[in-house]
Protein backbone atom coordinates (compact mmCIF):
# COMPACT_ATOMS: atom_id res chain seq x y z
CA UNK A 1 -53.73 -64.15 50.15
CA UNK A 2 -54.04 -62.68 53.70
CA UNK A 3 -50.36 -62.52 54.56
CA UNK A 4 -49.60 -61.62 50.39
CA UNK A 5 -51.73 -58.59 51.25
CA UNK A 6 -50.00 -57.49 54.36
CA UNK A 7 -47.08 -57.66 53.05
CA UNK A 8 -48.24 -55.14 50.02
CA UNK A 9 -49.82 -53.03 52.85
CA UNK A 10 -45.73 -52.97 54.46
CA UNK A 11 -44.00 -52.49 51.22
CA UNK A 12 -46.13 -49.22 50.22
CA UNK A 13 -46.27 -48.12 54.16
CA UNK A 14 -42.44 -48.27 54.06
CA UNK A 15 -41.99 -46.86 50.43
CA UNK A 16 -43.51 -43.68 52.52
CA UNK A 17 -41.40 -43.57 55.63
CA UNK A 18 -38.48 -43.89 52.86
CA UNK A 19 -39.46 -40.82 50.72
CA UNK A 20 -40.15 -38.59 53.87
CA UNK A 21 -36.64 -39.21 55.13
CA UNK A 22 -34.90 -39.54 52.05
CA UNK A 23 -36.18 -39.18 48.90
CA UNK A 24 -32.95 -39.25 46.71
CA UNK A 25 -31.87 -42.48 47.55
CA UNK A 26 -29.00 -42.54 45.68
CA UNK A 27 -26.58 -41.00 42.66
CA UNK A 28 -29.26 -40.69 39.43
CA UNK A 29 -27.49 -43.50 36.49
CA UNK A 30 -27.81 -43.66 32.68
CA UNK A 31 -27.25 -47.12 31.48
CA UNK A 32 -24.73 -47.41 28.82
CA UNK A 33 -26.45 -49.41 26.47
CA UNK A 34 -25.84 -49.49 22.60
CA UNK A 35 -29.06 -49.25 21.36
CA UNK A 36 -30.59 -50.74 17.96
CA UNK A 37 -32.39 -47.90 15.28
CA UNK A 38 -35.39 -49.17 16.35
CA UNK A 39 -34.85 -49.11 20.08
CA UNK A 40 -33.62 -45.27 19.77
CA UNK A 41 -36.99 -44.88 17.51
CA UNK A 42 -38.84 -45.79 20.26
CA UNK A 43 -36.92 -43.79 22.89
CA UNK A 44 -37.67 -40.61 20.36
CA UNK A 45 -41.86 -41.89 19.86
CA UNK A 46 -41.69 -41.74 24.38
CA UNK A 47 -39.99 -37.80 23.68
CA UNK A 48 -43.10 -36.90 21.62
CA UNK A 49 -45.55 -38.64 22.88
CA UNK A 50 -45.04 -36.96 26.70
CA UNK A 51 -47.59 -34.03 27.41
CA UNK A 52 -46.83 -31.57 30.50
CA UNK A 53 -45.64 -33.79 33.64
CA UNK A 54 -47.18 -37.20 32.22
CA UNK A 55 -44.62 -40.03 31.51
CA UNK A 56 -45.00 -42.49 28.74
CA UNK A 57 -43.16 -45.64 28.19
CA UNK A 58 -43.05 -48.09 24.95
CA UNK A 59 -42.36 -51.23 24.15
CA UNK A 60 -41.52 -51.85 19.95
CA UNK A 61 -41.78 -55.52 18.91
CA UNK A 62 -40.21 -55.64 15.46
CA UNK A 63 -41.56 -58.43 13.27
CA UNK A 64 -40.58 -59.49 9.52
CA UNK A 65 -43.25 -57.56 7.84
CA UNK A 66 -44.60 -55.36 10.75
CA UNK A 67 -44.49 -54.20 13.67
CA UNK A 68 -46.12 -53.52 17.15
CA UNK A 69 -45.81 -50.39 19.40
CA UNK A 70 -47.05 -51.18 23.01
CA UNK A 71 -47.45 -47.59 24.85
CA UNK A 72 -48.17 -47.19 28.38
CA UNK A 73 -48.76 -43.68 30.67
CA UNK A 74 -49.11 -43.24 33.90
CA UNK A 75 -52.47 -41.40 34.23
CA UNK A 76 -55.49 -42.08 32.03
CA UNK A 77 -56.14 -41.99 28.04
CA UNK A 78 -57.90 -38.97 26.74
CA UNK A 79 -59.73 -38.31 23.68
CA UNK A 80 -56.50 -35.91 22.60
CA UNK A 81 -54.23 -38.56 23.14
CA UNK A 82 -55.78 -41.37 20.88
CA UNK A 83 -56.08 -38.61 18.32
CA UNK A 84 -52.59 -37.47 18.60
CA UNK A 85 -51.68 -41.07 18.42
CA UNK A 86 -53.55 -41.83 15.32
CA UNK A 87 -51.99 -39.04 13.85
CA UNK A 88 -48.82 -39.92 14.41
CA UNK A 89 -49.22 -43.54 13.10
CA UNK A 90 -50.79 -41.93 10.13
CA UNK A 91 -47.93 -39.75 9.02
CA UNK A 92 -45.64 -42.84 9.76
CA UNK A 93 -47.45 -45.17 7.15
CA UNK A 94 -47.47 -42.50 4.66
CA UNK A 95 -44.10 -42.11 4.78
CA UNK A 96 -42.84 -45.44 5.13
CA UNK A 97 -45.04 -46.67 2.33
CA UNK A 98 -43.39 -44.41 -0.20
CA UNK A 99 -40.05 -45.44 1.11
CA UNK A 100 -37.19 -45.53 0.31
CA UNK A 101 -36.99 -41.37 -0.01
CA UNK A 102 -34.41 -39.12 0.11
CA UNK A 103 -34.17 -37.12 3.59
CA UNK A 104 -33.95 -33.46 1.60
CA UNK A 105 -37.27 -34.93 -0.73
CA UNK A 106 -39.00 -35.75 2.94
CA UNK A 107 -38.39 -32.08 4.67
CA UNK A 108 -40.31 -30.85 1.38
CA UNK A 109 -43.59 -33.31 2.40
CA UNK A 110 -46.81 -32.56 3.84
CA UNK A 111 -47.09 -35.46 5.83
CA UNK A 112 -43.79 -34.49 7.05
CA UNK A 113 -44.62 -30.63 7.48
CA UNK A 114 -48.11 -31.76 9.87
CA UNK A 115 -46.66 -34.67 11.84
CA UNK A 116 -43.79 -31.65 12.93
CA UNK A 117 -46.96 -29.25 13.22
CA UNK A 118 -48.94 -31.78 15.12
CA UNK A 119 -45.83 -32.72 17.86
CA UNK A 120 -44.90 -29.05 18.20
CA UNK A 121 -48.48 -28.13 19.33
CA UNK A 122 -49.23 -31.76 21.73
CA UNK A 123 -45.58 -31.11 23.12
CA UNK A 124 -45.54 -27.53 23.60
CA UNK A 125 -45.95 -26.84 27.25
CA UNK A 126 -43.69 -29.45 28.27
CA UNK A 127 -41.01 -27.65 25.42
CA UNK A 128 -41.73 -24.19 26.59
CA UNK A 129 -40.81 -25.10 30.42
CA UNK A 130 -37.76 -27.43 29.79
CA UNK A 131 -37.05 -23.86 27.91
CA UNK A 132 -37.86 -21.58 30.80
CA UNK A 133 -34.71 -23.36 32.35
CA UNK A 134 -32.27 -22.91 29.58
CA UNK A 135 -33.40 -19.63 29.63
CA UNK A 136 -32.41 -18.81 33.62
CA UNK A 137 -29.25 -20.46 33.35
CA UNK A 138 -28.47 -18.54 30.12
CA UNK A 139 -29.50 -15.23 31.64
CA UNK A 140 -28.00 -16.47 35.18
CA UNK A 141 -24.78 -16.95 33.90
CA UNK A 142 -24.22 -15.29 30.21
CA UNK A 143 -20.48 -14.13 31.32
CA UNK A 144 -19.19 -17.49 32.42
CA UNK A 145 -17.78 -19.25 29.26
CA UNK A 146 -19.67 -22.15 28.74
CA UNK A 147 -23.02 -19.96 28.60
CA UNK A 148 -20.47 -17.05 26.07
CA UNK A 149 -19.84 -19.99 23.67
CA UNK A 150 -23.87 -21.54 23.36
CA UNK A 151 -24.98 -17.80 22.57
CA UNK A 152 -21.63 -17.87 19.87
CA UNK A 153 -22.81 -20.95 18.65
CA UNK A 154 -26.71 -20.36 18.37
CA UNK A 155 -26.49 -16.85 17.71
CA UNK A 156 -28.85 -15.54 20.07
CA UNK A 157 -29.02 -12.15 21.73
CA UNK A 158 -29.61 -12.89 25.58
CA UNK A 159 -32.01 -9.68 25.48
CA UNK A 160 -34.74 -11.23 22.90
CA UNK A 161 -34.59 -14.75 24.33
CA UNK A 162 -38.14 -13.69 25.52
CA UNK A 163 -38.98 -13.08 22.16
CA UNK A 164 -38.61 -16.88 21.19
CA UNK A 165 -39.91 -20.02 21.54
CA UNK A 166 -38.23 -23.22 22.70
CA UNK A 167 -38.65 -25.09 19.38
CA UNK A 168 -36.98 -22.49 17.51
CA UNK A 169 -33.97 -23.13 19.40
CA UNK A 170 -34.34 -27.00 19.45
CA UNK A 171 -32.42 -27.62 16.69
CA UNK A 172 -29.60 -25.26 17.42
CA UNK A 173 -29.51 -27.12 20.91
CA UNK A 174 -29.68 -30.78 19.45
CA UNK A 175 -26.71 -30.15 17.51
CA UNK A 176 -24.91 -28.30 20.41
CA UNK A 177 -25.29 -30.89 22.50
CA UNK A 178 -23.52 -33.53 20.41
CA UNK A 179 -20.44 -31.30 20.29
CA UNK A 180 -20.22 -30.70 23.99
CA UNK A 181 -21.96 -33.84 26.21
CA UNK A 182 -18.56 -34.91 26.80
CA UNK A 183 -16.61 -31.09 28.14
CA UNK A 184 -16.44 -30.00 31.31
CA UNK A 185 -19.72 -27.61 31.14
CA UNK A 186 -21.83 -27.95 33.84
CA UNK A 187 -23.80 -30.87 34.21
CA UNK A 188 -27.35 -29.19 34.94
CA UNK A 189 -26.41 -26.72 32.15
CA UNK A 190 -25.83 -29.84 29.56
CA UNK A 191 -29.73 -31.54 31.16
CA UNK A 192 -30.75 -28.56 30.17
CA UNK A 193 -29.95 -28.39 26.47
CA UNK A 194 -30.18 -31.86 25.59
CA UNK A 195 -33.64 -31.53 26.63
CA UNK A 196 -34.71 -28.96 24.80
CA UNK A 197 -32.86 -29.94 21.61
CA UNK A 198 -34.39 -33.88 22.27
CA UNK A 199 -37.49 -32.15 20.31
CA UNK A 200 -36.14 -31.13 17.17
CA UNK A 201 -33.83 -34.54 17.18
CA UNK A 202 -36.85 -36.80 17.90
CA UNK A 203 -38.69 -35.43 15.01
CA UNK A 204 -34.99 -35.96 12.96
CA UNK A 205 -34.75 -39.28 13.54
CA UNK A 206 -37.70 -40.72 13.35
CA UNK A 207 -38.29 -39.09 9.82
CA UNK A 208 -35.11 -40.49 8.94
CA UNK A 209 -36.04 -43.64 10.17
CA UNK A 210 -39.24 -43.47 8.25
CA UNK A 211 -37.73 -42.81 4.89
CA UNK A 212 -35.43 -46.20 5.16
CA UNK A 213 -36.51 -48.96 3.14
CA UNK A 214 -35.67 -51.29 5.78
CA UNK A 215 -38.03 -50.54 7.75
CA UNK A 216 -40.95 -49.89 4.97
CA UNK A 217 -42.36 -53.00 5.96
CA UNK A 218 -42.50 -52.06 9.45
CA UNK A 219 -43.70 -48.57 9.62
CA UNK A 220 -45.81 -49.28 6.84
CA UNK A 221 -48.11 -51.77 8.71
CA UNK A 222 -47.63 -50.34 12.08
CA UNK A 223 -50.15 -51.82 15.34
CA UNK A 224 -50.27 -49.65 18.54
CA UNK A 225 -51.62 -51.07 21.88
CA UNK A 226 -52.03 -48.45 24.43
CA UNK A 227 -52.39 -50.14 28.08
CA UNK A 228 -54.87 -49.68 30.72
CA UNK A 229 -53.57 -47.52 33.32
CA UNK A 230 -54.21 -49.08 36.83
CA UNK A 231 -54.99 -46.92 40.37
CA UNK A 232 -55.22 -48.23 43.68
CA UNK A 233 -56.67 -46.80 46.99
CA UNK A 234 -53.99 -48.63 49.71
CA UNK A 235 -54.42 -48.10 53.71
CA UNK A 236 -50.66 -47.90 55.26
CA UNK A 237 -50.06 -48.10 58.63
CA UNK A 238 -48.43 -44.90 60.29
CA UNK A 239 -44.84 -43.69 59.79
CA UNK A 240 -44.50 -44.17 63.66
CA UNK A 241 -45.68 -47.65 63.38
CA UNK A 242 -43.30 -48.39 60.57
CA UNK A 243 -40.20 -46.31 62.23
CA UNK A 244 -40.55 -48.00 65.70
CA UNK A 245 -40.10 -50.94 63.80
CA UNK A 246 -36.18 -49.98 63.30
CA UNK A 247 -35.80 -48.84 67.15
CA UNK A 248 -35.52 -50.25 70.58
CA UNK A 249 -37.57 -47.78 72.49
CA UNK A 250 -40.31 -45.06 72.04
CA UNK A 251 -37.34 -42.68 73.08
CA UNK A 252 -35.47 -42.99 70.02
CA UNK A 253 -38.09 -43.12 68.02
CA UNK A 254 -39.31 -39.69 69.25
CA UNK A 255 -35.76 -38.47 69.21
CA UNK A 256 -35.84 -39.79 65.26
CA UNK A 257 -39.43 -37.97 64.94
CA UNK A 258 -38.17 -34.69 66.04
CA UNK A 259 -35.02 -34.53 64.23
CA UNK A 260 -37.17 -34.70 60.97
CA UNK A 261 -39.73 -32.43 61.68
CA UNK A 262 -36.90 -30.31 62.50
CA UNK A 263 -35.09 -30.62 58.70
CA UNK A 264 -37.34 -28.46 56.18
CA UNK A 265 -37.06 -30.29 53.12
CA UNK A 266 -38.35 -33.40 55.34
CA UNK A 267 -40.82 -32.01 57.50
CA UNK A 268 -42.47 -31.04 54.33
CA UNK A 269 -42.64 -34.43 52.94
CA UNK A 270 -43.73 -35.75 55.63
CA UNK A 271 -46.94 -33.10 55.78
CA UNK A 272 -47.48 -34.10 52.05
CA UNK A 273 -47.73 -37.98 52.50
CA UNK A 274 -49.52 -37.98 56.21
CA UNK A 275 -51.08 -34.93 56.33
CA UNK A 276 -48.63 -34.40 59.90
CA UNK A 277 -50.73 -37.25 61.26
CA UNK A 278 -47.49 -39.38 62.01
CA UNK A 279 -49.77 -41.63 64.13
CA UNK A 280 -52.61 -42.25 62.56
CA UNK A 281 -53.63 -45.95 61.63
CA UNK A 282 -56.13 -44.61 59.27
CA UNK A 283 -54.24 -43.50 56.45
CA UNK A 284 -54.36 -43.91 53.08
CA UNK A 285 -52.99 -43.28 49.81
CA UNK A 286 -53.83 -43.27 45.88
CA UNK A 287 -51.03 -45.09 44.16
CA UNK A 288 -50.62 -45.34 40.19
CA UNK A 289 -48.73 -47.55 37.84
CA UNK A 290 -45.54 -46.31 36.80
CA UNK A 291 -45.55 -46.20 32.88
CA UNK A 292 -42.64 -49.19 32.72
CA UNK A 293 -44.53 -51.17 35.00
CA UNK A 294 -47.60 -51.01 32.93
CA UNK A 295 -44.95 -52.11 29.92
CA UNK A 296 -43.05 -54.76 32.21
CA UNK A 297 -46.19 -56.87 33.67
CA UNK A 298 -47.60 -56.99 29.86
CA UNK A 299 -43.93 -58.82 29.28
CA UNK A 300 -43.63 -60.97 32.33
CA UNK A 301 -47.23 -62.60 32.17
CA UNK A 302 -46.57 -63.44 28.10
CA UNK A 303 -43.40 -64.78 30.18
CA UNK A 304 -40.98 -63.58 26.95
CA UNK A 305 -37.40 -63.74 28.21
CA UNK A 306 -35.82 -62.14 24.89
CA UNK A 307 -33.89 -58.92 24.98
CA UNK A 308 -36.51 -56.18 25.80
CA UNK A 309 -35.55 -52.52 25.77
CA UNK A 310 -38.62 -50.48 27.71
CA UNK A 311 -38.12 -46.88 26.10
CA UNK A 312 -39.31 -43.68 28.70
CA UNK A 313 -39.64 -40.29 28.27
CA UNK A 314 -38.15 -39.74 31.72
CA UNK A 315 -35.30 -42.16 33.83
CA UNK A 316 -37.03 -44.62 35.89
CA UNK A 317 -37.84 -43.41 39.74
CA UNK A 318 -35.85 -46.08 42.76
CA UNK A 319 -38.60 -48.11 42.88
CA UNK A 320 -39.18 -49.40 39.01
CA UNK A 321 -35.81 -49.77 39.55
CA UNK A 322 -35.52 -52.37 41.83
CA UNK A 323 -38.62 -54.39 40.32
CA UNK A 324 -36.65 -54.52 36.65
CA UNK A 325 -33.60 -55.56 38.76
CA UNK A 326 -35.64 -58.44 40.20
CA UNK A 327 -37.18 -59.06 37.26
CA UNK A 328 -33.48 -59.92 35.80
CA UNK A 329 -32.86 -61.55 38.30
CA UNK A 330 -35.48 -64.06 37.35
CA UNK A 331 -33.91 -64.51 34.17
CA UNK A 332 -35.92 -61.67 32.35
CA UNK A 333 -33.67 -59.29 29.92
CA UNK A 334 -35.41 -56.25 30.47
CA UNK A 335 -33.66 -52.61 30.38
CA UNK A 336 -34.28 -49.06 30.20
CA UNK A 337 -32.14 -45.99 29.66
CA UNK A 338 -31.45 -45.19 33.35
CA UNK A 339 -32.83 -44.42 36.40
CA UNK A 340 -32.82 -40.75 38.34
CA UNK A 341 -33.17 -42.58 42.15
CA UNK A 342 -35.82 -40.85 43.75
CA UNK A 343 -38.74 -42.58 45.63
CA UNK A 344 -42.76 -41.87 45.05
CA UNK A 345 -44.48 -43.05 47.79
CA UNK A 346 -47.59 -43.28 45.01
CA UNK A 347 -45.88 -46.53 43.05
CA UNK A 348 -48.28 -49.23 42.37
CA UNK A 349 -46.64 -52.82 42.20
CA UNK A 350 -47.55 -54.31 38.28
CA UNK A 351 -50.14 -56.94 38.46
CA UNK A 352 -48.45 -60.08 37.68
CA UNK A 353 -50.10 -63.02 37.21
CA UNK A 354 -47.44 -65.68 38.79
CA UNK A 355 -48.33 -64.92 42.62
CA UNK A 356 -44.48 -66.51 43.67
CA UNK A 357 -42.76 -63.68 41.36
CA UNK A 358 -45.20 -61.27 43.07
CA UNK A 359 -44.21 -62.30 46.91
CA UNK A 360 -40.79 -62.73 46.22
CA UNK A 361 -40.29 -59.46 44.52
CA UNK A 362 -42.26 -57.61 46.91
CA UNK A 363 -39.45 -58.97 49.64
CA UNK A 364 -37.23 -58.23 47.65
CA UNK A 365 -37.98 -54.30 47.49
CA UNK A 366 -38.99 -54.79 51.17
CA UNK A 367 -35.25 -55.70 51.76
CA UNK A 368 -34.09 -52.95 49.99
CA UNK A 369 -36.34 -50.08 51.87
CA UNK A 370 -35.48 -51.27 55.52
CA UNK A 371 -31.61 -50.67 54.25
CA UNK A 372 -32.57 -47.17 53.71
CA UNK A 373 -34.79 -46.89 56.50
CA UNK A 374 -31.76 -48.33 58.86
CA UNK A 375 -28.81 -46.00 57.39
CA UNK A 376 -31.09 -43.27 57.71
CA UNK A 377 -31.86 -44.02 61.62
CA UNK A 378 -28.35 -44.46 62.40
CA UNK A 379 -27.19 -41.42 60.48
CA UNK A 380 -29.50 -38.89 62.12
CA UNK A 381 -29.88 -40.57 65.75
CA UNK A 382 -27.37 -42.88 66.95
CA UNK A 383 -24.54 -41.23 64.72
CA UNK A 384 -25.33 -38.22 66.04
CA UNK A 385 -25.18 -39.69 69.78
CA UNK A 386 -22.09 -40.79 69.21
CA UNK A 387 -20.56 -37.36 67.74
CA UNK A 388 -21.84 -35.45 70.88
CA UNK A 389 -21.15 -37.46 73.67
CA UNK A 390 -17.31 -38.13 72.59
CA UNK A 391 -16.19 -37.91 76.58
CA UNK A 392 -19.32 -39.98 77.64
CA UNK A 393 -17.96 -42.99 75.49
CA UNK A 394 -14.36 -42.56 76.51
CA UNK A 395 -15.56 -42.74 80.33
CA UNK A 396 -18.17 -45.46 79.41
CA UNK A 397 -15.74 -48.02 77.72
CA UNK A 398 -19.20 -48.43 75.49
CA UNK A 399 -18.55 -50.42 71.99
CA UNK A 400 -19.68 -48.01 69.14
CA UNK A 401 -20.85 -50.50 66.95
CA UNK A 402 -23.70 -51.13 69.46
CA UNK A 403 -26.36 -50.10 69.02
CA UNK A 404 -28.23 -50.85 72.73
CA UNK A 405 -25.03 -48.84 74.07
CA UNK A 406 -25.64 -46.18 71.18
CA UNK A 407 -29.70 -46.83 72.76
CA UNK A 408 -28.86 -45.82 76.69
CA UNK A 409 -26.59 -43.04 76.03
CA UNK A 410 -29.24 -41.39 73.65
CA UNK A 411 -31.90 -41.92 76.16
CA UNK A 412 -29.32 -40.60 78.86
CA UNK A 413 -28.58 -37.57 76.61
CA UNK A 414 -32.53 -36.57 75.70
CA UNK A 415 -33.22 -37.09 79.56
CA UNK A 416 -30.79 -34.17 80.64
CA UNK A 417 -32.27 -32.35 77.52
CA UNK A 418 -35.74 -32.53 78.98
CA UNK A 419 -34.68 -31.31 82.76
CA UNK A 420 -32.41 -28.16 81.10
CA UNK A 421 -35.92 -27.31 79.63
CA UNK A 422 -38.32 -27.76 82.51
């Protein structure tokens, strides 16, 4: 338990050094998956379920004459959420108890006309500021062609785009997007408007969805199960502690040090998660369960090894997604729609029940973070070394794949530095 601990206590400490020195860790991925209708229904309940900056993720076990909608966030449950929730499963009976209808008969409902009320108003900040962004590149860049032939298509004057609101032009994006995801338009400009139309498309489809008598039985005699969300206060030792770990000497590790307090983009990370306390043994930090984690622990303790698709409202962060690759590893068929590669130092590993998958998956994601950690070190010290002592190594015979040669000439190197200076 002691050592199980300790080794939690390195993961997390590590997970920090990792997002203060590099928190994209790689490329962002969607998985090319074909999904099932109900898998995609799912992906559109996490779209209009997500409030502001909170992620949700869901789980939808189809069964023969119902079925079961696991949802998990990562903060906690508020009084507005169970209500919103309600409401949602509410409108989804109604509809799918009268089914099968007509699509044109269901636009002319009032169950239809509130549950598009309802997820307008719960949704709207998040809307509105995934809107604010369409909006800058629009105004941005309204003469280069790819922004000329949106405003064609939508017919929008770029003058009164203040005048509107992001759901009135969440259709007109939806249906954009489908013609152009594939051209050569900017990628960021394409995030953009597939976001904002994922509103009106999410409400689409999951009214269409609704309407089919397939899934009458389903809808009809819907269960939801929202999960717990779990918090954890963790002590982590110090990002010196941790980076000395990767060096020979206190030199380089200094050397290391002030190279990122030197980079702006790190040195403010680094104030974030330690407060500029690089040192200090004392630290702690308040971690949360990820949303899929929440979803993926309630799967691997009922130990169900079928296909599982986890649905969530945003791509999965670097960490998640190394636990679902372990996870398959262990012969679990879990997948989501694709992860974006950054790192939050605040991840909380999923309580698992089976204490071997735990340990083994936590050295597993241990592995992976002291590869970062290691190309990072080597990039921005001994790398570096290398590049600016070119005639030192020619005179030296040194071997540059060593890294106690790389060691002495950076400690050589810093040395002069220091007696320039005093």
């Amino acid at each position: 338990m002691a050592n199980r601990k300790k080794m939690e206590k390195e993961l997390y400490s590590k997970a920090c050094v990792v997002e203060s020195i590099r928190f994209v860790v790689d490329e962002a991925r969607e998985e090319s998956v074909n999904l099932k209708e109900y898998e995609k229904f799912s992906c559109n309940l996490a779209t209009i379920l997500a409030r502001e900056k909170e992620v949700i993720a869901i789980r939808l076990v189809p069964y023969p004459d119902n079925c079961v909608v696991y949802i998990a966030k990562n903060d906690i449950w508020c009084e507005k959420d169970t209500d919103y929730i309600n409401s949602i499963k509410s409108y989804l009976k109604s509809l799918s108890k009268d089914a099968p209808v007509r699509l044109k008969d269901a636009w002319k409902r009032d169950d239809v006309d509130s549950l598009f009320e309802d997820v307008i108003e719960f949704c709207s900040e998040k809307l509105n500021t995934r809107f604010e962004k369409l909006k800058k590149d629009i105004t941005d860049n309204q003469h280069q062609q790819h922004i000329k032939s949106f405003i064609d298509y939508a017919s929008i004057k770029v003058e009164n785009l203040d005048e509107m609101s992001g759901y009135e032009l969440s259709e007109k994006c939806s249906s954009y997007y489908k013609k152009v995801k594939n051209s050569t338009a900017p990628e960021k400009f394409l995030r953009h408007i597939k976001k904002v139309g994922s509103y009106y498309a999410a409400l689409y489809d999951i009214t269409a969805c609704a309407c089919k008598k397939k899934y009458k039985d389903l809808f009809s005699n819907l269960q939801v199960h929202k999960l717990n969300p779990m918090t954890l206060h963790q002590p982590i030792f110090s990002w010196k502690n941790i980076v000395e770990r990767y060096t020979r000497n206190h030199t380089i590790c200094e050397e290391f040090k002030r190279r990122c307090l030197n980079d702006h983009d790190t040195s403010a990370r680094l104030s974030d998660i330690y407060g500029n306390r690089l040192d200090d043994e004392s630290n702690e930090q308040h971690l949360c369960l990820h949303a899929e984690m929440n979803i993926l622990a309630n799967i691997i303790n009922e130990k169900y090894k079928g296909s599982t698709f986890i649905a969530v409202s945003k791509r999965s962060c670097y960490l998640c997604e190394l636990y679902i690759k372990f996870a398959q590893m262990k012969g679990y068929k879990i997948f989501t729609s694709g992860t974006h590669k950054k790192l939050y130092h605040k991840w909380m590993l999923p309580n698992i029940k089976d204490t071997a998958f735990k340990s083994e998956s936590v050295r597993y994601i241990i592995k992976n973070l002291d590869r970062v950690i290691n190309e990072e070190i080597v990039k921005h010290v001994y790398e570096v070394a290398w590049s600016d002592s070119e005639g030192e190594i020619e005179n030296s015979g040194a071997d540059p794949n060593s890294h106690e040669e790389a060691d002495e000439l950076l400690k050589a190197k810093i040395q002069r530095k220091k007696q320039r200076i005093y």
